[in-house]
C-alpha atoms as a PDB file:
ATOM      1  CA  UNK A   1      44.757 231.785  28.750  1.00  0.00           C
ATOM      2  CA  UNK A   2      45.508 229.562  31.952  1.00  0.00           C
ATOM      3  CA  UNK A   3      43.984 226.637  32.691  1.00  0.00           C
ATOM      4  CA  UNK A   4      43.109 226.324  35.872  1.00  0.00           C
ATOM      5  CA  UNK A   5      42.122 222.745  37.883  1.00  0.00           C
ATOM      6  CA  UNK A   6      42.559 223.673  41.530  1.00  0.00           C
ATOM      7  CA  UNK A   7      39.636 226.123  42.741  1.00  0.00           C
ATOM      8  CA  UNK A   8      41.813 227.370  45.330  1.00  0.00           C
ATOM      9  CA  UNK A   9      44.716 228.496  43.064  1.00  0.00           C
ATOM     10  CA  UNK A  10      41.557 229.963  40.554  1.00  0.00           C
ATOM     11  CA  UNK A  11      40.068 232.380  43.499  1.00  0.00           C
ATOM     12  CA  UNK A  12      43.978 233.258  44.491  1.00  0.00           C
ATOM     13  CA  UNK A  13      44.435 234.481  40.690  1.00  0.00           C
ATOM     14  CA  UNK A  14      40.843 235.880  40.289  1.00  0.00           C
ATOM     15  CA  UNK A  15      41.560 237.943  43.230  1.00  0.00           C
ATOM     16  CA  UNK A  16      44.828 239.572  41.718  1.00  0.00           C
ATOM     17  CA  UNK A  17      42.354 240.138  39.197  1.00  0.00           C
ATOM     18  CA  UNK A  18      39.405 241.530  41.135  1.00  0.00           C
ATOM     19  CA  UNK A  19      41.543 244.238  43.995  1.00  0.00           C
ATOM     20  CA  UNK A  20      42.818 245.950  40.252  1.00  0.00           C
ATOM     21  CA  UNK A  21      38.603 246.814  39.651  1.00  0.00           C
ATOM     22  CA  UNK A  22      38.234 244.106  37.096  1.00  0.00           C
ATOM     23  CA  UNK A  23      34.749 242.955  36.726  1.00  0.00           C
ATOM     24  CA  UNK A  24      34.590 239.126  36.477  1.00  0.00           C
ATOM     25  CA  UNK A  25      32.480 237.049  34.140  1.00  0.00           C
ATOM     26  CA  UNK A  26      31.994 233.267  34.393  1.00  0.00           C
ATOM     27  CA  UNK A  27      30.759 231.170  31.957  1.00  0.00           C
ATOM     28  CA  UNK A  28      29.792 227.152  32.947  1.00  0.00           C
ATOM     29  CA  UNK A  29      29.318 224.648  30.596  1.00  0.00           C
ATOM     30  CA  UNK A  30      30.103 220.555  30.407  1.00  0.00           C
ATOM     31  CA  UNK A  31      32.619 221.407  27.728  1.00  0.00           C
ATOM     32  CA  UNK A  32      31.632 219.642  23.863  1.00  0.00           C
ATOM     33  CA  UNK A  33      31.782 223.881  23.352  1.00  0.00           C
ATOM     34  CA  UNK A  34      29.626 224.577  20.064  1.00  0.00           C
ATOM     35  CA  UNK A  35      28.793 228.045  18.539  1.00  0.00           C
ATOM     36  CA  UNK A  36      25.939 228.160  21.714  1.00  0.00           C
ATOM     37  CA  UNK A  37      28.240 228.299  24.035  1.00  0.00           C
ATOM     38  CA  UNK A  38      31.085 230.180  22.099  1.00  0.00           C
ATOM     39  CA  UNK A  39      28.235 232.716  21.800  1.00  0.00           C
ATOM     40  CA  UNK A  40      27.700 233.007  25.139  1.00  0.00           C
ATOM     41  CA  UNK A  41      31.647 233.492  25.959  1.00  0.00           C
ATOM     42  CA  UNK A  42      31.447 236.414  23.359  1.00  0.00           C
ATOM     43  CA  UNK A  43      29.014 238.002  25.122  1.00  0.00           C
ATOM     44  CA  UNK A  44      31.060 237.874  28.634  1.00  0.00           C
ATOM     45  CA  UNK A  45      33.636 238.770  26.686  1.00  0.00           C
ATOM     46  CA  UNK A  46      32.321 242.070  25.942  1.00  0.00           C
ATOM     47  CA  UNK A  47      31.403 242.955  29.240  1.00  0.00           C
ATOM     48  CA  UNK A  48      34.029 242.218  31.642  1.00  0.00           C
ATOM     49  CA  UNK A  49      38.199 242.647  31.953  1.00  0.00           C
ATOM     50  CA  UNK A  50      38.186 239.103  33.550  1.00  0.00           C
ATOM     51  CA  UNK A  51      36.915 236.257  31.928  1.00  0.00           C
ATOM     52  CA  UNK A  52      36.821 232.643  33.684  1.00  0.00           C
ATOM     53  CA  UNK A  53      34.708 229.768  31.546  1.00  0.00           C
ATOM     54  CA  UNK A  54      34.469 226.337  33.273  1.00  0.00           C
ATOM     55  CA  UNK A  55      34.184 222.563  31.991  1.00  0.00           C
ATOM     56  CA  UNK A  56      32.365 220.096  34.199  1.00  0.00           C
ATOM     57  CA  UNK A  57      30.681 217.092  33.420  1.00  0.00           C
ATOM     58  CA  UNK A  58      28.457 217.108  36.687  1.00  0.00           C
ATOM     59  CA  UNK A  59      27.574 213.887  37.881  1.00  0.00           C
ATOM     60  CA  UNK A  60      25.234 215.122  40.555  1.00  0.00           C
ATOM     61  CA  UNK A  61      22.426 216.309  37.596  1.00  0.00           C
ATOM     62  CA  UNK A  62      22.371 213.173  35.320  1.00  0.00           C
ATOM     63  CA  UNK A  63      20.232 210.208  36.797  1.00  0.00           C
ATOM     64  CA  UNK A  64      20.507 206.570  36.714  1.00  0.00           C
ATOM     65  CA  UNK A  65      20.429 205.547  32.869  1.00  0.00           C
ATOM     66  CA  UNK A  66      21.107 208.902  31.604  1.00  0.00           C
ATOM     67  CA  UNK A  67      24.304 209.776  29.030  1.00  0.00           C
ATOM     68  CA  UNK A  68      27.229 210.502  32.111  1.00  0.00           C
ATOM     69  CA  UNK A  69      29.172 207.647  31.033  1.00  0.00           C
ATOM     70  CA  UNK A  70      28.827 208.907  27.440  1.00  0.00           C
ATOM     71  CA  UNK A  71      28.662 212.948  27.204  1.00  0.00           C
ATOM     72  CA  UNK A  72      30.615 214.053  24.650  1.00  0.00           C
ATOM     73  CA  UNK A  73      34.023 215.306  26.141  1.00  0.00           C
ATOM     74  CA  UNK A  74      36.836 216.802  24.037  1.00  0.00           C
ATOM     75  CA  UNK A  75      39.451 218.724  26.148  1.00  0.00           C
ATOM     76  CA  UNK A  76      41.974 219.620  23.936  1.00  0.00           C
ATOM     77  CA  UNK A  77      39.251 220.797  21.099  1.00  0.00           C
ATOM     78  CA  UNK A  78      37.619 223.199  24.045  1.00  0.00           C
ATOM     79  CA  UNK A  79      40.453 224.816  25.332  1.00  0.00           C
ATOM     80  CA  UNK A  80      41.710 225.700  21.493  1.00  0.00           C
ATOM     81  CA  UNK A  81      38.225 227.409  21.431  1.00  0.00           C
ATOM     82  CA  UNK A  82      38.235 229.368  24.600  1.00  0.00           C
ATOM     83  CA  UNK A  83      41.970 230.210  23.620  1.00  0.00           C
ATOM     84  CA  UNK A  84      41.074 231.496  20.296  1.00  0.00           C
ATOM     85  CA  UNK A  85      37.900 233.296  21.837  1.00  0.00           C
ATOM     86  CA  UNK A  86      40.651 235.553  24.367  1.00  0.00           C
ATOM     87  CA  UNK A  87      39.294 233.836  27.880  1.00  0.00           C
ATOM     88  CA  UNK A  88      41.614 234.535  31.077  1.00  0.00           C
ATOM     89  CA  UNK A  89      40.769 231.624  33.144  1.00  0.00           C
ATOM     90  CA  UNK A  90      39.543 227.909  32.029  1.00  0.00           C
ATOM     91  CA  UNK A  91      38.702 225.842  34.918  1.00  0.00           C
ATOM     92  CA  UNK A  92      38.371 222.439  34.751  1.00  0.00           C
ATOM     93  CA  UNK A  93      38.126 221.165  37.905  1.00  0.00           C
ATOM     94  CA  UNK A  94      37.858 217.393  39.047  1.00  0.00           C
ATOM     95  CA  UNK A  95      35.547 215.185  40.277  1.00  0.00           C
ATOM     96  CA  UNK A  96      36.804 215.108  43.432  1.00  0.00           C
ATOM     97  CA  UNK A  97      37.832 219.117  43.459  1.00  0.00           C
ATOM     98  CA  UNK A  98      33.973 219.869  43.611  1.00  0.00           C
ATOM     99  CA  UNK A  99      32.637 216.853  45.677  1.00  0.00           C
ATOM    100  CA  UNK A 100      35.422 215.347  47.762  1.00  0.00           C
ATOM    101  CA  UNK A 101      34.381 211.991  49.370  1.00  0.00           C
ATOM    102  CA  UNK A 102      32.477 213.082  52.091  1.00  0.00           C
ATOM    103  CA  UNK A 103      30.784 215.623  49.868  1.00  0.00           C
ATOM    104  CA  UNK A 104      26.769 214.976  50.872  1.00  0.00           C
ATOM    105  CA  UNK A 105      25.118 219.010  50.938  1.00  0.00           C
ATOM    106  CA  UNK A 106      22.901 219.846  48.362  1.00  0.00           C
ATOM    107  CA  UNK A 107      20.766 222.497  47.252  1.00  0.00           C
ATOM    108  CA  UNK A 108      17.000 221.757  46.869  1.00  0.00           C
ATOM    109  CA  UNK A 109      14.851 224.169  44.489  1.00  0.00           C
ATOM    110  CA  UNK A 110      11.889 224.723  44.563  1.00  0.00           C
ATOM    111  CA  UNK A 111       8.563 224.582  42.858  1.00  0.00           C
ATOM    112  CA  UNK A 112       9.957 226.477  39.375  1.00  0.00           C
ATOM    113  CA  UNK A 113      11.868 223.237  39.712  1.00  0.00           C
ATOM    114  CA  UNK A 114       9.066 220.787  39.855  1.00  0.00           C
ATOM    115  CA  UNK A 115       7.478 219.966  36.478  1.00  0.00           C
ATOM    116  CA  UNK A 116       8.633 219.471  32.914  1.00  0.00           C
ATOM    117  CA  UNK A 117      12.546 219.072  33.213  1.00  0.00           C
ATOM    118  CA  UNK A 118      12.234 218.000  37.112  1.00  0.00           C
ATOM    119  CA  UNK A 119       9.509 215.713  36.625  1.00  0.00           C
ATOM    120  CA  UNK A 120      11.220 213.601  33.781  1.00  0.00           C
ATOM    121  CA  UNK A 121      14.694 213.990  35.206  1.00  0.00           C
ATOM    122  CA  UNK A 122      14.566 213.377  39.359  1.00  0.00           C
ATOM    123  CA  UNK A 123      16.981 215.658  40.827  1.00  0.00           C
ATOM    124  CA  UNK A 124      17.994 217.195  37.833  1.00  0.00           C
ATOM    125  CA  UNK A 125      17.866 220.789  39.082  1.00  0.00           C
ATOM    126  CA  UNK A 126      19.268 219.855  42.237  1.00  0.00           C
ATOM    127  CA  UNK A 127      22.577 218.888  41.011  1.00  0.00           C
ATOM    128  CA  UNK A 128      22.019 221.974  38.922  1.00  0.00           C
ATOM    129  CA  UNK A 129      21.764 224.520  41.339  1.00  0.00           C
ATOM    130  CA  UNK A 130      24.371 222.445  43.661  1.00  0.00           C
ATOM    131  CA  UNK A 131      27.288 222.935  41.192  1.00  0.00           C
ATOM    132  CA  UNK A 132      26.186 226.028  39.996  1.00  0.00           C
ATOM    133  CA  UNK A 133      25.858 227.883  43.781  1.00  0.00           C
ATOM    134  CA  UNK A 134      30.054 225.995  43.965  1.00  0.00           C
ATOM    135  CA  UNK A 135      31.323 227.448  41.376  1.00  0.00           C
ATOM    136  CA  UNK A 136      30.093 230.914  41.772  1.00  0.00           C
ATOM    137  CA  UNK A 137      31.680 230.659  45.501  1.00  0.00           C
ATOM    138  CA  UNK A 138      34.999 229.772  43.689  1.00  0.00           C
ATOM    139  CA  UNK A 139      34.503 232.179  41.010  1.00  0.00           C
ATOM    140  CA  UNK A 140      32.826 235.243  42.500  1.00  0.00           C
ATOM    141  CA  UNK A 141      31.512 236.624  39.511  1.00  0.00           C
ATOM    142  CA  UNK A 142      29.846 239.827  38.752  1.00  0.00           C
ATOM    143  CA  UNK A 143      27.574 238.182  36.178  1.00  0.00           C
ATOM    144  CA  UNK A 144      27.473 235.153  34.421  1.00  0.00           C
ATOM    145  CA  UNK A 145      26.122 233.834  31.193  1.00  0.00           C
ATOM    146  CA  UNK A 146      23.585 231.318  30.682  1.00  0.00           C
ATOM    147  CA  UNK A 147      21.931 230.185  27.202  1.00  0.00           C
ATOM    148  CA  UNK A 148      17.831 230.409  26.521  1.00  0.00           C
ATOM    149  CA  UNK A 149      17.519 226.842  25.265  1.00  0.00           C
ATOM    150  CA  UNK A 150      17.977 225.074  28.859  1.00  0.00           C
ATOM    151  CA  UNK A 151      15.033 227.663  29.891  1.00  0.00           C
ATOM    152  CA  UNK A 152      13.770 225.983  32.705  1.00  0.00           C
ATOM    153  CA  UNK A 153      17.701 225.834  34.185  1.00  0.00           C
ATOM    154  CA  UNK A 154      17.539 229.363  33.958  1.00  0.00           C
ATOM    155  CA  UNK A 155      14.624 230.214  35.447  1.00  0.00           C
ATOM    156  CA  UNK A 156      15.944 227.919  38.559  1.00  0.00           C
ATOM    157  CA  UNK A 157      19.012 229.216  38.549  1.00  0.00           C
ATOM    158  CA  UNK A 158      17.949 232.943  38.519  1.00  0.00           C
ATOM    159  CA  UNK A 159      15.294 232.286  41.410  1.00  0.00           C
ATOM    160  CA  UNK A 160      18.314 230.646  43.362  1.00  0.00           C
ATOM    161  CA  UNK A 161      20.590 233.709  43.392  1.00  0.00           C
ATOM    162  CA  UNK A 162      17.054 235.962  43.917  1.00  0.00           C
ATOM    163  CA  UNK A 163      16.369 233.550  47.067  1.00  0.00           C
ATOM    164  CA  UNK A 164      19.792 233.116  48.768  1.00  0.00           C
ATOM    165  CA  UNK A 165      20.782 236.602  48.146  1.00  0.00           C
ATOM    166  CA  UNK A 166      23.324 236.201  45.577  1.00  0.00           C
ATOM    167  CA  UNK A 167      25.702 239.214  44.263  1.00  0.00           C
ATOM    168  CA  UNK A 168      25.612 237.895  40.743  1.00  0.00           C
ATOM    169  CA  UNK A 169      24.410 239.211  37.686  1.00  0.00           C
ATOM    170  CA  UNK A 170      22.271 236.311  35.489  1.00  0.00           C
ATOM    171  CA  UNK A 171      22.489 237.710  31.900  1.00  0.00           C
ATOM    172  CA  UNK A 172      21.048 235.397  29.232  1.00  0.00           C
ATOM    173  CA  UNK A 173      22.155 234.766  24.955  1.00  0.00           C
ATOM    174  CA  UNK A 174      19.624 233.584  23.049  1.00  0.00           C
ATOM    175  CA  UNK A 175      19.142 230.079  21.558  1.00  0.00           C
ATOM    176  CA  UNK A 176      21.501 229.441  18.597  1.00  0.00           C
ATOM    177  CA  UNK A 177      20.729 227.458  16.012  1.00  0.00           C
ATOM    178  CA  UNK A 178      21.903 225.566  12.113  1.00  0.00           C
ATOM    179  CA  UNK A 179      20.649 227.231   9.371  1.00  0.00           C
ATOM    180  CA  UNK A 180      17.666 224.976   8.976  1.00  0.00           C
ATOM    181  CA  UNK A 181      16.575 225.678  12.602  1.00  0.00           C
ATOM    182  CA  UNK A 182      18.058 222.812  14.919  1.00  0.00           C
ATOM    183  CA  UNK A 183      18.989 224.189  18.316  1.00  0.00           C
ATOM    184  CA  UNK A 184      22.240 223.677  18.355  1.00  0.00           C
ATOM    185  CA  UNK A 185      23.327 220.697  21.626  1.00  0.00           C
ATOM    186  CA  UNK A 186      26.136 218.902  22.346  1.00  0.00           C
ATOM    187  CA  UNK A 187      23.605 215.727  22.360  1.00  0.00           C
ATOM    188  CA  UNK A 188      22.978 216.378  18.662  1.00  0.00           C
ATOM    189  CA  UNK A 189      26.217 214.898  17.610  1.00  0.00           C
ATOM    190  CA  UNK A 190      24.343 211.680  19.296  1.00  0.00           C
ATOM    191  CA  UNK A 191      21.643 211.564  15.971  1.00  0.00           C
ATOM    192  CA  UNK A 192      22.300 209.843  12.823  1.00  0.00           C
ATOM    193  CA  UNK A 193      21.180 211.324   9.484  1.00  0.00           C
ATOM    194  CA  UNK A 194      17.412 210.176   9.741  1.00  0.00           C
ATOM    195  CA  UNK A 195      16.883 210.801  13.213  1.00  0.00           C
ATOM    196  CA  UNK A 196      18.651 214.470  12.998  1.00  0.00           C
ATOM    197  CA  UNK A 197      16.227 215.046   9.490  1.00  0.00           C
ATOM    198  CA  UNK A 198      13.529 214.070  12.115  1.00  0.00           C
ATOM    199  CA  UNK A 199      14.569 215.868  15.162  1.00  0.00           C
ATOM    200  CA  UNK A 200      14.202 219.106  13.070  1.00  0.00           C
ATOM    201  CA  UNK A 201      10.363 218.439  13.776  1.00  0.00           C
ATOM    202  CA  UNK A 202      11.105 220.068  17.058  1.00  0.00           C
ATOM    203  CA  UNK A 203      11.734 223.888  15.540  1.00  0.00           C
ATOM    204  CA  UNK A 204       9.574 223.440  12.839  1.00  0.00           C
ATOM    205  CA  UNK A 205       6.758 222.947  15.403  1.00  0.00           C
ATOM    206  CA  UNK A 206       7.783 225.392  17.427  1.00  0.00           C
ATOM    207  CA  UNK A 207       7.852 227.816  14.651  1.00  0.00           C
ATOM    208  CA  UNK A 208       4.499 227.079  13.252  1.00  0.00           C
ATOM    209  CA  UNK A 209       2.934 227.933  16.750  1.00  0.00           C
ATOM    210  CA  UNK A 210       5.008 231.327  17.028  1.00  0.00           C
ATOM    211  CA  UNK A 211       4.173 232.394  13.508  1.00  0.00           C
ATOM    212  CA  UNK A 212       0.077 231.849  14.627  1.00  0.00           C
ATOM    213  CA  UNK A 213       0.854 233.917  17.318  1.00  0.00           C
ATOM    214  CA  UNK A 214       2.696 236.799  15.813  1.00  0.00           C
ATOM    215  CA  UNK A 215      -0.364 236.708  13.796  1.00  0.00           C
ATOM    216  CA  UNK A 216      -2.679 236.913  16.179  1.00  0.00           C
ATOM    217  CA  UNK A 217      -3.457 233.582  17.587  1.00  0.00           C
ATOM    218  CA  UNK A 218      -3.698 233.687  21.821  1.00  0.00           C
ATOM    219  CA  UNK A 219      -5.583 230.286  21.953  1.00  0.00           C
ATOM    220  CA  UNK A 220      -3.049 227.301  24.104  1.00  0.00           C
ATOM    221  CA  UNK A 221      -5.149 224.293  21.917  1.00  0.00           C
ATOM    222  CA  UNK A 222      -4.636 225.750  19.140  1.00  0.00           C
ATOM    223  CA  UNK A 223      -0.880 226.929  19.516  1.00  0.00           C
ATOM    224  CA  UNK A 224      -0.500 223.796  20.855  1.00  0.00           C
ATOM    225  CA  UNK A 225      -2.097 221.486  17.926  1.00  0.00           C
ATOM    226  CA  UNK A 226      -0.136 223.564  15.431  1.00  0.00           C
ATOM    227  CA  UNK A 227       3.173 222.311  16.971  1.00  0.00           C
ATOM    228  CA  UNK A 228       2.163 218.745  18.013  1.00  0.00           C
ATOM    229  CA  UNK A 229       1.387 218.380  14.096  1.00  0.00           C
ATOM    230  CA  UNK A 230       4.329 219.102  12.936  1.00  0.00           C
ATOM    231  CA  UNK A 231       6.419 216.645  15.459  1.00  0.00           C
ATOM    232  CA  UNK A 232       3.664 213.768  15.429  1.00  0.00           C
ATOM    233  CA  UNK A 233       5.121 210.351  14.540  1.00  0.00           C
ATOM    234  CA  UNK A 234       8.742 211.692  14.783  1.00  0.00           C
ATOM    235  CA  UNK A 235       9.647 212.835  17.741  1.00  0.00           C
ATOM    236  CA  UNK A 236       8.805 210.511  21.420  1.00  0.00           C
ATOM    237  CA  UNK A 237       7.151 214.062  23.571  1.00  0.00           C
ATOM    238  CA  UNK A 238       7.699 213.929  27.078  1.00  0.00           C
ATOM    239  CA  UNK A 239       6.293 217.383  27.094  1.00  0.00           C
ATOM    240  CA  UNK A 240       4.866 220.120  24.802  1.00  0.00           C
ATOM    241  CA  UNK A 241       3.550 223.187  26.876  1.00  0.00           C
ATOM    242  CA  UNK A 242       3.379 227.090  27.043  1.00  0.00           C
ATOM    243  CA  UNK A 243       4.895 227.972  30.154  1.00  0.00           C
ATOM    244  CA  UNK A 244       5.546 231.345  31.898  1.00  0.00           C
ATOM    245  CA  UNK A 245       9.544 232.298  31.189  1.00  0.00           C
ATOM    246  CA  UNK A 246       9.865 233.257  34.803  1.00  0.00           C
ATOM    247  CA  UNK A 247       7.513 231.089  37.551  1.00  0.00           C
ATOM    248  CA  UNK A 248       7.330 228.174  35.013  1.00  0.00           C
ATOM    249  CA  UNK A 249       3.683 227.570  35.935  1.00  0.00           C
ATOM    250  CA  UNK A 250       1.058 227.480  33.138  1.00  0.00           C
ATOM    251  CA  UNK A 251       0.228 230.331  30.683  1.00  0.00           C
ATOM    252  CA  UNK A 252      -4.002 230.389  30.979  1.00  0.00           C
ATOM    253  CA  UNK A 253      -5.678 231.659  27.706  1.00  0.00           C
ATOM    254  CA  UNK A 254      -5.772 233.712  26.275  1.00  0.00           C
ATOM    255  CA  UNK A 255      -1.755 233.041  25.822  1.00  0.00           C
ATOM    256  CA  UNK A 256      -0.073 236.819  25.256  1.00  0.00           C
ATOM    257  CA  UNK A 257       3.409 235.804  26.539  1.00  0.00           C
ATOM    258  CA  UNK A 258       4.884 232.669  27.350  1.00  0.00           C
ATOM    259  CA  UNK A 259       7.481 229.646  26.536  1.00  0.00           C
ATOM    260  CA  UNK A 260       6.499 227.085  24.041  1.00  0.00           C
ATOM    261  CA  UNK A 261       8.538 224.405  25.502  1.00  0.00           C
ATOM    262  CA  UNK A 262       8.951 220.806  24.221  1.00  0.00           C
ATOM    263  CA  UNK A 263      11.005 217.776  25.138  1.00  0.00           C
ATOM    264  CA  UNK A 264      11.146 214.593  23.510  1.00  0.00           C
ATOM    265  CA  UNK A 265      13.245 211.549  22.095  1.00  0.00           C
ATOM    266  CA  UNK A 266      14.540 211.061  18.325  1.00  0.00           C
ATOM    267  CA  UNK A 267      15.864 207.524  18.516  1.00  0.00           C
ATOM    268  CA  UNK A 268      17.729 207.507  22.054  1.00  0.00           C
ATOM    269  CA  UNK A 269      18.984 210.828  22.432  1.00  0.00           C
ATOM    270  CA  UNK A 270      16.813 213.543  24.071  1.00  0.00           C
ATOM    271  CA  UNK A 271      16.398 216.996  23.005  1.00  0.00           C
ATOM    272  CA  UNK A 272      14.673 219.978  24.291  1.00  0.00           C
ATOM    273  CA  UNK A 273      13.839 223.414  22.654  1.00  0.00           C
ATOM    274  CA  UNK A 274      11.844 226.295  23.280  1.00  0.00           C
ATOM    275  CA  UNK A 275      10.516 229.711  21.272  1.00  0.00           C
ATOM    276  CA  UNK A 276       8.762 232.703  23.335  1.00  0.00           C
ATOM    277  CA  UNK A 277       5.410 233.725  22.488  1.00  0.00           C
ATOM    278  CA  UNK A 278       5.336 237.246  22.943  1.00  0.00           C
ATOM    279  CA  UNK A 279       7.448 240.436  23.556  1.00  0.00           C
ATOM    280  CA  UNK A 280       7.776 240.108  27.235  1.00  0.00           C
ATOM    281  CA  UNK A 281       8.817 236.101  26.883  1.00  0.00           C
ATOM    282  CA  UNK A 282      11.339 237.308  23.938  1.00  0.00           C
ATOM    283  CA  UNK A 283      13.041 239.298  26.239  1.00  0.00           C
ATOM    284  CA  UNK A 284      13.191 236.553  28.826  1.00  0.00           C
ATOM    285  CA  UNK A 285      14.848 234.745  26.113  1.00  0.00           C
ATOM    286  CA  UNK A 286      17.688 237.004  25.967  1.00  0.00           C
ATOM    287  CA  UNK A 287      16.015 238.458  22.235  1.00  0.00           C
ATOM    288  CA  UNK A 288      16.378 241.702  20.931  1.00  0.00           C
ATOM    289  CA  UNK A 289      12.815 243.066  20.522  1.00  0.00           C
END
């Protein structure tokens, strides 16, 4: 594996790569890899001769207060699990490598952007969709990998490369999660014992409203209730709402396909999750069905 810091030296090598016919797969991420991510890499790893997975801890989509100063970052730990996992090309690029000091263009969604994740974190998605659109110009991927649990990112990020035109391929891995159903985030090594036996509220709830509806349930209030019971009194919601996997605008009853998506605090760290209610939203989700 190389590791790879300048993005001009990456596109010289991912070139040599690219005139043999190599298809190219990039996977981003923040680094703090977990089995989520490692998934994803698997998946890449499958499909294409050239592999490139980056770590960035982008500035531009955390807002004033939020965790920058204190994301979990573990170099060394990564790059022994991209090694073992058989990636070509790690780039880890700067600060300054992505947004030198006159850096001030940005890329503005639009209104799949607007609610839920944009409306609790301001200029979230644009950072998002900023870094992303940069490193697929320095990569020049053929497809690249993005996980179900950040659903809303994905939905943005697949209308941006629909609206400008994009030749990349979005493929999506489903959400992976412990054994008793946490979605697995590099923000959960944040929780303590108690607020990590509360957090699991989240899938529980989420769970409880899919089960009604693979039995038959279609009614939002209800679907709704059943999950809001289970994380009452544990978790702080910002959100709890069925949402359509690809517009994000509101699923109307009755509810055949949708996301159940939630977002919330357990003590000071904030978690998201999400289950699809229906074949067509399972599918969004990157699920076999």
């Amino acid at each position: 594996m190389q590791v790879v810091r300048d993005g001009r030296a990456l596109r010289g090598r991912i070139d040599v790569c690219r005139r043999t016919g190599a298809t190219v797969g990039f996977v981003p991420t923040m680094g703090a890899l977990h089995e989520g991510h490692l998934s994803l890499v698997r998946k890449a790893r499958e499909a294409v001769k050239c592999l490139v997975v980056s770590i960035f801890v982008n500035p531009l989509q955390f807002g004033p207060g939020e965790d920058l100063d204190r994301y979990p970052r573990d170099e060394e730990g990564d790059l022994a699990l991209l090694e073992k996992e058989g990636v070509d090309f790690a780039f880890l690029p700067g600060e300054e490598e992505l947004y030198p000091p006159d850096f001030d263009t940005k890329v503005q969604p639009g209104a799949v952007a607007r609610d839920l994740e944009g409306a609790f974190r301001p200029g979230h998605f644009t950072g998002v969709c900023t870094v992303v659109l940069k490193l697929f110009h320095l990569v020049g991927p053929h497809a690249a990998w993005f996980g179900a649990k950040d659903a809303q990112q994905l939905a943005v990020i697949r209308k941006m490369v629909r609206d400008l035109s994009m030749p990349v391929r979005i493929e999506v891995g489903p959400t992976v999660r412990e054994p008793d159903g946490l979605a697995l985030s590099s923000r959960n090594r944040y929780l303590s014992r108690e607020e990590r036996e509360r957090a699991l509220s989240l899938s529980r709830g989420l769970f409880a409203a899919r089960r009604a509806h693979e039995a038959g349930e279609r009614s939002g209030a209800v679907l709704l209730d059943l999950a809001r019971r289970e994380m009452e009194g544990l978790v702080d919601l910002d959100y709890l709402e069925i949402r359509d996997p690809h517009t994000f605008r509101p699923v109307p009853d009755p509810v055949e396909n949708g996301l159940l998506l939630v977002a919330g605090k357990v003590g000071s760290t904030r978690l998201i999750d999400n289950t699809p209610l229906g074949k067509e939203a399972a599918r969004a989700a990157g699920e076999e069905v």
